[in-house]
Protein backbone atom coordinates (compact mmCIF):
# COMPACT_ATOMS: atom_id res chain seq x y z
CA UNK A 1 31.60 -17.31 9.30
CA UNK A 2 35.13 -15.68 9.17
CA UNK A 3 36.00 -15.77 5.16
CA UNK A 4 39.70 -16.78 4.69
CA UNK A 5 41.32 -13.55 2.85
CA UNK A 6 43.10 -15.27 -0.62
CA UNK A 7 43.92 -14.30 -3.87
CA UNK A 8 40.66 -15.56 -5.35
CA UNK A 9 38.72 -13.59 -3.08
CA UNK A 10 40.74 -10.21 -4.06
CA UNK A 11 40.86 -11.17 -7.54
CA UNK A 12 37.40 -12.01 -8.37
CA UNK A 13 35.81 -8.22 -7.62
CA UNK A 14 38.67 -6.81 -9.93
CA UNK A 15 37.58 -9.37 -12.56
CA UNK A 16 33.87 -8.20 -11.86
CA UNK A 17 34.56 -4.67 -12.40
CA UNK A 18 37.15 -4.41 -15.35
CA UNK A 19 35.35 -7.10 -17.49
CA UNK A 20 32.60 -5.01 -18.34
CA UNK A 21 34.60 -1.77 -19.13
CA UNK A 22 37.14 -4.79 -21.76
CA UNK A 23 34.00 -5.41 -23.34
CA UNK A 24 32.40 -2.06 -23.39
CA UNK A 25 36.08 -0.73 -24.73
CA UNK A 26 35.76 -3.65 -27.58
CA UNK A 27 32.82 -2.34 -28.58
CA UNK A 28 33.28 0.84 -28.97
CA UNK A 29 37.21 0.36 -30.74
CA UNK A 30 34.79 -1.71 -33.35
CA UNK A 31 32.49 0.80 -34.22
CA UNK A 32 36.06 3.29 -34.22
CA UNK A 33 34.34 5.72 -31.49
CA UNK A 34 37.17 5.11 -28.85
CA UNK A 35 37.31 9.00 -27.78
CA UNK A 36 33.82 8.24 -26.25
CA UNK A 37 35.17 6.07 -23.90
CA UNK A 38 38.39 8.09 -23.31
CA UNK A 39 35.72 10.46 -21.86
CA UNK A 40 34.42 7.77 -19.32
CA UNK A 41 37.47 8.47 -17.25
CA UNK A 42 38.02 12.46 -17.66
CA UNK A 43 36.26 14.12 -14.67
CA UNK A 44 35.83 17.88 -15.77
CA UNK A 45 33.75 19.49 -12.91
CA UNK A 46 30.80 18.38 -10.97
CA UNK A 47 27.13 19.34 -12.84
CA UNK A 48 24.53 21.64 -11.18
CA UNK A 49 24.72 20.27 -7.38
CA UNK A 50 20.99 21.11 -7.11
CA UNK A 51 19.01 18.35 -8.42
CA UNK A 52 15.68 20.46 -9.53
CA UNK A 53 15.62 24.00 -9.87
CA UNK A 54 13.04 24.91 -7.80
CA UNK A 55 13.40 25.89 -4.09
CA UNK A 56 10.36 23.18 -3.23
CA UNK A 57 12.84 20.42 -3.82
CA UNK A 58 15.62 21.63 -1.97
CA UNK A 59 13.50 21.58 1.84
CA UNK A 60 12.85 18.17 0.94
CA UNK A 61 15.80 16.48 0.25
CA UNK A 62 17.47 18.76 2.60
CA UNK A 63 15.25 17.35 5.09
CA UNK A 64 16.02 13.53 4.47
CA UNK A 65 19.19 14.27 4.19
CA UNK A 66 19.25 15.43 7.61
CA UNK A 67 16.51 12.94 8.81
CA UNK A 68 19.30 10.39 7.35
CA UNK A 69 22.57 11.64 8.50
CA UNK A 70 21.49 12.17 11.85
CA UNK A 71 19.81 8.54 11.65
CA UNK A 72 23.67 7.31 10.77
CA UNK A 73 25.47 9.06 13.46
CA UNK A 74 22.33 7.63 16.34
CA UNK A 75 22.28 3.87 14.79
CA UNK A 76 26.15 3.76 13.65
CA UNK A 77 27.58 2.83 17.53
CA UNK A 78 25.16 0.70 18.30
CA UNK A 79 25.74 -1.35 15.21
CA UNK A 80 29.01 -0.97 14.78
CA UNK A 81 29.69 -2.13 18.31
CA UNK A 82 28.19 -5.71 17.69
CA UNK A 83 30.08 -7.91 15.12
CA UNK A 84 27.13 -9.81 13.11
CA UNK A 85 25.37 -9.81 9.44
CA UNK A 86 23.78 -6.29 10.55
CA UNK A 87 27.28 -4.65 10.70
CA UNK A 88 27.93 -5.43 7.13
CA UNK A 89 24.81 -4.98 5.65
CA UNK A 90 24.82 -1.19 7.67
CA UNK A 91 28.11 0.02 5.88
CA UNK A 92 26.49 -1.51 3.19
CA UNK A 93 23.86 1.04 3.28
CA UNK A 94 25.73 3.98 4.40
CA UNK A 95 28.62 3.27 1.42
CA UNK A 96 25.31 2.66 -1.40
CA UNK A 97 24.00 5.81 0.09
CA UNK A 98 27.04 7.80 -0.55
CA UNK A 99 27.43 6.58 -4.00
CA UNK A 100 24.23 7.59 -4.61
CA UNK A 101 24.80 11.00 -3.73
CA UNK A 102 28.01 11.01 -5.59
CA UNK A 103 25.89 9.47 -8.68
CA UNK A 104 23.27 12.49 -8.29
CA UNK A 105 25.89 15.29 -8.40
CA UNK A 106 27.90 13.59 -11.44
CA UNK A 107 25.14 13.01 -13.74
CA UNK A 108 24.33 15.93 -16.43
CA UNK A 109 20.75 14.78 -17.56
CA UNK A 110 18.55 15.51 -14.40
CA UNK A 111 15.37 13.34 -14.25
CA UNK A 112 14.21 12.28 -11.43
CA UNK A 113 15.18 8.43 -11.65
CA UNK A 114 18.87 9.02 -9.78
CA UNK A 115 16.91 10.49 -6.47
CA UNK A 116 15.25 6.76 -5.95
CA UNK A 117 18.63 5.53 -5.49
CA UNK A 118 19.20 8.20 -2.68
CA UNK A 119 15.71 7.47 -1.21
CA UNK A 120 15.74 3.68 -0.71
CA UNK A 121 18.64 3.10 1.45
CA UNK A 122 18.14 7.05 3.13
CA UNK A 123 14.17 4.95 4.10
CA UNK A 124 16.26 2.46 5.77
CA UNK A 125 18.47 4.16 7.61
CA UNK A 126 15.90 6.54 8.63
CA UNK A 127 13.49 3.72 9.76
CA UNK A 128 16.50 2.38 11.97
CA UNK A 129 17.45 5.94 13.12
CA UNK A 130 13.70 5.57 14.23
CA UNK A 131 14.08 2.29 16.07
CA UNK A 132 16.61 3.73 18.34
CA UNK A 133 14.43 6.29 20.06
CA UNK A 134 13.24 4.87 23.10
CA UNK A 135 10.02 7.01 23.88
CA UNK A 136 6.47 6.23 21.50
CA UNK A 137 5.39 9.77 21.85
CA UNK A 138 8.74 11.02 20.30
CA UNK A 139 8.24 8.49 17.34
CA UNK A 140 4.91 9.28 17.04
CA UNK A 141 5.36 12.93 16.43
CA UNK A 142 8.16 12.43 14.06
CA UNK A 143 6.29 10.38 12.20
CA UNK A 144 3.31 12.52 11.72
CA UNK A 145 5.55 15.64 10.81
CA UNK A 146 6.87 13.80 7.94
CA UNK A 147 3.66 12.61 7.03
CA UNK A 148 2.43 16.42 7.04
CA UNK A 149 4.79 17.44 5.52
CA UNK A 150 4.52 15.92 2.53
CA UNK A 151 0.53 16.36 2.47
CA UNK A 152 1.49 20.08 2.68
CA UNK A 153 4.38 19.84 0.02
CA UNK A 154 2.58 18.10 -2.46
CA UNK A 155 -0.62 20.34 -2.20
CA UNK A 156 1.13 23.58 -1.62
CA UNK A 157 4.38 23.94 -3.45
């Protein structure tokens, strides 16, 4: 299912992505608010890089963020290696995830919402850093850790 490289195939995701910011710019050059979207594209700093204030927080996203980069760098050769629909749909995950994390730090209004779209692909990749260990018993006891600790978490902190 090789996809023959054209200009069609180039120029349609170009299309995709300026066609909403045309529109968007249309709008707001009606309305004679154009400075607000002058301010799309002016990158000042990056906001608070810690998502809640507490310290709680931190252990636990600093643990599936570990739980999912080491996932990446056990899965990654082994699907990498093999050209097939699982390649694709693995960068897939590991380029959403990034975003994601890119999206967290860049937002200023903190609520919650932008985690979930660190958490979904970070379950996936963690449940296929999972598949790759060979022994039960290892699995097992990873499993229940996590599981523990976020009993413990939740009633504790």
């Amino acid at each position: 299912m090789r996809k023959k490289v054209s200009f069609h195939t180039l120029l349609t995701p170009i299309i995709g992505f300026i066609s909403p910011l045309i529109i968007y710019f249309a709008y707001l050059f009606w309305y004679d608010s154009s400075e607000e979207f002058q301010q799309l594209f002016t990158f000042n700093t990056i906001n608070n890089v810690f998502i809640y204030k507490k310290d709680s927080t931190l252990w636990i996203f600093g643990t599936i963020l570990l739980l999912t980069v080491s996932s990446i760098f056990l899965k990654s050769p082994k699907a990498l290696s093999v050209n097939n629909s699982f390649k694709k749909s693995w960068i897939v995950l590991i380029i959403n995830s990034i975003i994601a994390v890119a999206f967290a730090l860049v937002i200023t209004e903190k609520s919650g919402a932008e985690i979930v779209y660190f958490l979904i692909p970070a379950s996936v990749i963690i449940a296929n850093g999972f598949e790759v260990i060979e022994k039960m018993i290892v699995k097992n006891i990873l499993s229940g850790l996590l599981l523990i600790g976020t009993v413990i978490t939740y009633f504790l902190l």
